[in-house]
N, C-alpha and C. Protein backbone atom coordinates (compact mmCIF):
# COMPACT_ATOMS: atom_id res chain seq x y z
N UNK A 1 89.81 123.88 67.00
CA UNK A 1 89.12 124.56 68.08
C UNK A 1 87.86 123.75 68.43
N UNK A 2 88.23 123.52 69.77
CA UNK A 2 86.24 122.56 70.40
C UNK A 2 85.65 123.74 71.02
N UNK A 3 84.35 123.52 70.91
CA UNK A 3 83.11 124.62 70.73
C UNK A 3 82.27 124.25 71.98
N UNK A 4 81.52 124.56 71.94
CA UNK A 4 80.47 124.23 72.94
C UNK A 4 80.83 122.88 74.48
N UNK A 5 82.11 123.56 74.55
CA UNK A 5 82.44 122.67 75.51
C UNK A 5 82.54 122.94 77.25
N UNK A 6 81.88 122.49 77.95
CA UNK A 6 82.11 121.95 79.37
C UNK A 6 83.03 121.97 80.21
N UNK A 7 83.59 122.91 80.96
CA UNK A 7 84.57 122.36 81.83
C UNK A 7 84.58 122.96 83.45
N UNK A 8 84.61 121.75 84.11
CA UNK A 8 84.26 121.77 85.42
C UNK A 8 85.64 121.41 86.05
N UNK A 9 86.05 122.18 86.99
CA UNK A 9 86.84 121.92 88.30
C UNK A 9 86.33 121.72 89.69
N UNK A 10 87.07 121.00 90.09
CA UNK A 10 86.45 120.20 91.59
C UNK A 10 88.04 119.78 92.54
N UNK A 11 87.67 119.71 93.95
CA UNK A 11 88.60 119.69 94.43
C UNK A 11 88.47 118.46 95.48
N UNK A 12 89.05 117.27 95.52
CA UNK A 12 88.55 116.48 96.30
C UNK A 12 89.10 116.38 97.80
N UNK A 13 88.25 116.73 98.77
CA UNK A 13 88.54 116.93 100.39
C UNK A 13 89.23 115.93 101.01
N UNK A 14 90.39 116.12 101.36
CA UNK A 14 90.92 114.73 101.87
C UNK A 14 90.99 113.49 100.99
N UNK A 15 91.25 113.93 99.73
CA UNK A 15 91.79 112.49 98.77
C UNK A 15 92.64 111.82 99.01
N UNK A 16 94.10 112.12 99.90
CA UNK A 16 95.01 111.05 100.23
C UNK A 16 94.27 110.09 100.87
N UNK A 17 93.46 110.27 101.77
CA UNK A 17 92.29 109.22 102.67
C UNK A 17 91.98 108.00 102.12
N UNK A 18 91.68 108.40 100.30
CA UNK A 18 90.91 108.11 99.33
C UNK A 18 91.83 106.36 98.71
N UNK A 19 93.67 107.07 98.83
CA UNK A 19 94.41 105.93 98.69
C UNK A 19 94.12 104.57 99.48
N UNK A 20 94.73 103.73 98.97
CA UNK A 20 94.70 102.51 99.28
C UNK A 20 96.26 101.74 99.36
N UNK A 21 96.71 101.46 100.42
CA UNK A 21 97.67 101.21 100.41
C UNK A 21 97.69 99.53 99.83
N UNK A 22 98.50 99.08 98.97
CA UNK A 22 99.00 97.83 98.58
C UNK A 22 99.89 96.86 99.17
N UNK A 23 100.43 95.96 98.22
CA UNK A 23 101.22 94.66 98.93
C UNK A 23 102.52 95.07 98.92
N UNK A 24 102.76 96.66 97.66
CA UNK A 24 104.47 96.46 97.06
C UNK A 24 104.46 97.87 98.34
N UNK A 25 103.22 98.10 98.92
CA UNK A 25 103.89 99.83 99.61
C UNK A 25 104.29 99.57 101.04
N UNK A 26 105.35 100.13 101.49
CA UNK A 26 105.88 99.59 102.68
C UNK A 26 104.98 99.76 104.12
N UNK A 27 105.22 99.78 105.33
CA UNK A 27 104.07 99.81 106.25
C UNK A 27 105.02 100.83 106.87
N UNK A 28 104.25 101.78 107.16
CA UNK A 28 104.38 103.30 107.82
C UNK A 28 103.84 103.13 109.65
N UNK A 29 104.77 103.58 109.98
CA UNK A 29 104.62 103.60 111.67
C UNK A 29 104.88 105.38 111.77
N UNK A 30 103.99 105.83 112.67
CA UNK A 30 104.03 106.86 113.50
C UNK A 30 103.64 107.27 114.89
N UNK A 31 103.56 108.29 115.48
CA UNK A 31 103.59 108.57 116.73
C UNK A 31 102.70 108.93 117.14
N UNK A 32 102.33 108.65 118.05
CA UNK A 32 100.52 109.25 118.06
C UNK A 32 100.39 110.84 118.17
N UNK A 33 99.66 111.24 117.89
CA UNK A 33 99.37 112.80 118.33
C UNK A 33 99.34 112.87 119.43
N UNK A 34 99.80 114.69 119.88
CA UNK A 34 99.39 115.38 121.32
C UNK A 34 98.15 115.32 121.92
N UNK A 35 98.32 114.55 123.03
CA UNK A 35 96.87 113.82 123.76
C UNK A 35 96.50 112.85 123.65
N UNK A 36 96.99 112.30 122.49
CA UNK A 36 96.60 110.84 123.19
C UNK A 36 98.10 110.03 124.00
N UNK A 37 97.65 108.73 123.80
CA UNK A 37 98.62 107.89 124.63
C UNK A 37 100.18 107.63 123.72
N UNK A 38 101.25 107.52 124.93
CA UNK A 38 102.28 107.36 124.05
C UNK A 38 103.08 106.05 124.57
N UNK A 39 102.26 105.58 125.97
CA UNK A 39 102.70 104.27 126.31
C UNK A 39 101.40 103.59 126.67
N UNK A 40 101.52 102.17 125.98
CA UNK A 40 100.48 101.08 126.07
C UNK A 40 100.61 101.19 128.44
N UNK A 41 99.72 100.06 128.54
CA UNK A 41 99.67 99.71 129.99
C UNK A 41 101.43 99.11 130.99
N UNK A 42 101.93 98.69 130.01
CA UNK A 42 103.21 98.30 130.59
C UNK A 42 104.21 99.25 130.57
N UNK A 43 104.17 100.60 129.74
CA UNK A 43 105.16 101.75 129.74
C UNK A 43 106.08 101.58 128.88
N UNK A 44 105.20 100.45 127.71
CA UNK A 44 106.40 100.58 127.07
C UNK A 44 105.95 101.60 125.82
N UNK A 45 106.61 102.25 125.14
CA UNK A 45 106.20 103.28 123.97
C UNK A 45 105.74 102.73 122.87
N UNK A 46 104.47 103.30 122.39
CA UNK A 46 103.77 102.99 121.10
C UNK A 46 103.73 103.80 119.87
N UNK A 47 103.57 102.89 119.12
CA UNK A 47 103.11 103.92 117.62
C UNK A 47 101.94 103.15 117.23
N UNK A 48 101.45 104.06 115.89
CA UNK A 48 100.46 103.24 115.66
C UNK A 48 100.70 103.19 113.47
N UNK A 49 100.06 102.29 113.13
CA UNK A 49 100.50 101.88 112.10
C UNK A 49 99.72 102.14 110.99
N UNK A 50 99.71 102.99 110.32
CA UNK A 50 98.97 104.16 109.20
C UNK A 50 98.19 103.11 108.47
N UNK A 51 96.91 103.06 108.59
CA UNK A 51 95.86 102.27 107.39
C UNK A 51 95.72 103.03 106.13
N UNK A 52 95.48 104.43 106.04
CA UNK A 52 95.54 104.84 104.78
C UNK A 52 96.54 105.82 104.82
N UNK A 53 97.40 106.40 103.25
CA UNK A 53 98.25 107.52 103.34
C UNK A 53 97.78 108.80 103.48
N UNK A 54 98.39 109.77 104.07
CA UNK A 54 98.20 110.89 104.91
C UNK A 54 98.90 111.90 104.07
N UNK A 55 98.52 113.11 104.04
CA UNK A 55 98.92 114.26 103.10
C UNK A 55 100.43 114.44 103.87
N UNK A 56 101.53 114.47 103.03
CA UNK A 56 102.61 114.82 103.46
C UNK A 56 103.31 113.66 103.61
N UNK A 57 102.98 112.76 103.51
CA UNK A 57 103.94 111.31 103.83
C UNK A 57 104.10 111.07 101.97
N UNK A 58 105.47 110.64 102.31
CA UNK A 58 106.03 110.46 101.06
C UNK A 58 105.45 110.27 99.92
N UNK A 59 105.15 108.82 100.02
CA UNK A 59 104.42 108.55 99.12
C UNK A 59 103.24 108.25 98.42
N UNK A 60 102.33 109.33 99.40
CA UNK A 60 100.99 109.57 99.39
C UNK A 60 100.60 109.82 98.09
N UNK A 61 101.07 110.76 97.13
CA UNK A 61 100.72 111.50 96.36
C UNK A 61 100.75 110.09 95.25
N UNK A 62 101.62 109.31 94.91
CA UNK A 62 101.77 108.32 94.19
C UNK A 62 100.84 107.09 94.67
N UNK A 63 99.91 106.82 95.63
CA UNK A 63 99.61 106.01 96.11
C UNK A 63 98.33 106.70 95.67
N UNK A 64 97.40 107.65 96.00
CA UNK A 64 96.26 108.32 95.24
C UNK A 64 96.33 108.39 94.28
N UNK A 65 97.36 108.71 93.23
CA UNK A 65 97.31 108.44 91.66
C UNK A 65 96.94 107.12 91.44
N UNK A 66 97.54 105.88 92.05
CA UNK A 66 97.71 104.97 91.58
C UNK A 66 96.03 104.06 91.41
N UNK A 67 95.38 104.59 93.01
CA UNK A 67 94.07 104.19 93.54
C UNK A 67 93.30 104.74 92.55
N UNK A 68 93.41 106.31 91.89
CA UNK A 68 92.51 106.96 91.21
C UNK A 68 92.77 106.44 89.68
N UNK A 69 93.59 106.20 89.53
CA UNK A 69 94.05 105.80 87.98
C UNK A 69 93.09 104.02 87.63
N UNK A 70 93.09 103.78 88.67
CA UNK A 70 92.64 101.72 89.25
C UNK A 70 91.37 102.27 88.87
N UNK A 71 90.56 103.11 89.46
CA UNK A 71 89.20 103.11 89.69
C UNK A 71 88.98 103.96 88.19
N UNK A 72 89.73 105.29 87.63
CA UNK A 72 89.03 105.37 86.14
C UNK A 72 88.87 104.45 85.21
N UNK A 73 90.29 103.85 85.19
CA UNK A 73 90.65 102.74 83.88
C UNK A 73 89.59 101.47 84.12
N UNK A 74 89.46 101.25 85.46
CA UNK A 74 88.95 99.64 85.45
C UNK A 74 87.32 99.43 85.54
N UNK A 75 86.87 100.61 86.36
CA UNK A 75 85.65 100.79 86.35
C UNK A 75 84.96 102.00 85.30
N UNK A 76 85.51 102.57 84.84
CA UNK A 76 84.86 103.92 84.74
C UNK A 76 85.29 103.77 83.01
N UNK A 77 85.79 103.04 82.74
CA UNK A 77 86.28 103.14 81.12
C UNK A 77 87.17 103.94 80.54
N UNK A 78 87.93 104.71 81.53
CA UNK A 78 88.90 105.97 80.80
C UNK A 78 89.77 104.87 80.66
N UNK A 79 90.74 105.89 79.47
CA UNK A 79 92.53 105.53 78.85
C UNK A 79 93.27 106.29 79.66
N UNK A 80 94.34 105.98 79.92
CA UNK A 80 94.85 106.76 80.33
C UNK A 80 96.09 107.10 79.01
N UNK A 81 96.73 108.92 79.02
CA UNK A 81 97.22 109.46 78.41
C UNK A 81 98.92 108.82 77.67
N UNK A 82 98.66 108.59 76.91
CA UNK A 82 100.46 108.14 76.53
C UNK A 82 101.41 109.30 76.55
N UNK A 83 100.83 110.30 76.51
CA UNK A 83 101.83 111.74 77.06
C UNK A 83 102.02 112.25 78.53
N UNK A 84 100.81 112.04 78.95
CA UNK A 84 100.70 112.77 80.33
C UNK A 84 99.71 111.84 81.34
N UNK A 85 100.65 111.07 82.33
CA UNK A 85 100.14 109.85 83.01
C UNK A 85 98.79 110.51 83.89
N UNK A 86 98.82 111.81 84.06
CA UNK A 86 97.78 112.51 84.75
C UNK A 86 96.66 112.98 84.21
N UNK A 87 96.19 112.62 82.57
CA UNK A 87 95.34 112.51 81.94
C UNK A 87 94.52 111.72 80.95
N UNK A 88 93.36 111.57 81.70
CA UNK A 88 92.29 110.40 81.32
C UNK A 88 91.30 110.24 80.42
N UNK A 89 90.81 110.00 79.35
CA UNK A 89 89.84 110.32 78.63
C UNK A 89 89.06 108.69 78.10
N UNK A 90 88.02 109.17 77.36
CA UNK A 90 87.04 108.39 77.32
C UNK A 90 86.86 108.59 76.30
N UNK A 91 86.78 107.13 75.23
CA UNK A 91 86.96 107.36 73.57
C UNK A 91 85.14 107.10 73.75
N UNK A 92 84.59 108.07 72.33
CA UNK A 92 83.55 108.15 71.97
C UNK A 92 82.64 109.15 72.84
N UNK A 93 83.44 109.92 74.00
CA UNK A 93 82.58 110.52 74.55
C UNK A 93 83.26 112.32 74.67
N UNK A 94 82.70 112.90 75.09
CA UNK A 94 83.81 114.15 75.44
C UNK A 94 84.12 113.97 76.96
N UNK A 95 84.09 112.91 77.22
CA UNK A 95 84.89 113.06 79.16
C UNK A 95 86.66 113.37 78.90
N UNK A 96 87.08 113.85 79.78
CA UNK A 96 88.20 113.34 80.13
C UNK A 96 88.33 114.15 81.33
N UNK A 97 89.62 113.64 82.24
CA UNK A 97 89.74 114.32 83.23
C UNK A 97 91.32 114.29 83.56
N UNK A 98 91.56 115.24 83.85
CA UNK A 98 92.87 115.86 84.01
C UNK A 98 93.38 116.14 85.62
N UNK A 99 94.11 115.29 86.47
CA UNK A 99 94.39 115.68 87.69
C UNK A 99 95.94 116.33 87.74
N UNK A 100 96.02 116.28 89.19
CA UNK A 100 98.00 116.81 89.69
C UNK A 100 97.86 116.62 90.89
C-alpha cells in the first residue's frame, strides 16, 4: 500500500493537434469544409492536405501516442511500461503517468 500519495487528472484540449505526423505515416487528403472553396481559380476541385492528425482520422490516436511517448522518454526521462505501452514512470521519483 503507497501512502501519502498524489494523484492528479488532466485532460488535454485538442491533443490530436499535439501529433506530429512522420516519414512512415501516409499523407491524408481531405475536403474542405462548408464555406470555404471547393474549386481553385480554374474549376478544377480541391482538397487540402492535413498537416497535423485530426480527432477521428484513423490513425490519429496512434500518431499522439507515438509524439507523446517521443517527448516523455526522450526529454522528460520516463520508461515506458513493459506491461502497459500507455504507462510511464520515472525511476527514483514518484512520477508516473498513465494515458488512453
Amino acid at each position: 500500500c503507497i501512502s501519502n500519495l498524489r494523484v492528479r487528472q488532466f485532460d488535454v484540449d485538442a491533443a490530436y493537434l499535439l501529433g506530429q505526423f512522420e516519414g512512415d505515416d501516409r499523407e491524408i487528403h481531405v475536403r474542405p469544409p462548408p464555406g470555404e472553396r471547393f474549386f481553385d481559380d480554374r474549376g478544377v476541385p480541391v482538397v487540402w492536405r492535413l498537416l497535423k492528425p485530426l480527432y477521428g482520422e484513423a490513425n490519429a490516436g496512434r500518431i499522439w501516442h507515438r509524439t507523446a511517448k517521443k517527448q516523455l522518454m526522450e526529454t522528460q526521462g520516463f520508461t515506458q511500461s513493459e506491461f502497459d505501452p500507455c504507462y510511464f514512470f520515472k525511476n527514483n521519483t514518484a512520477a508516473a503517468i498513465a494515458s488512453t
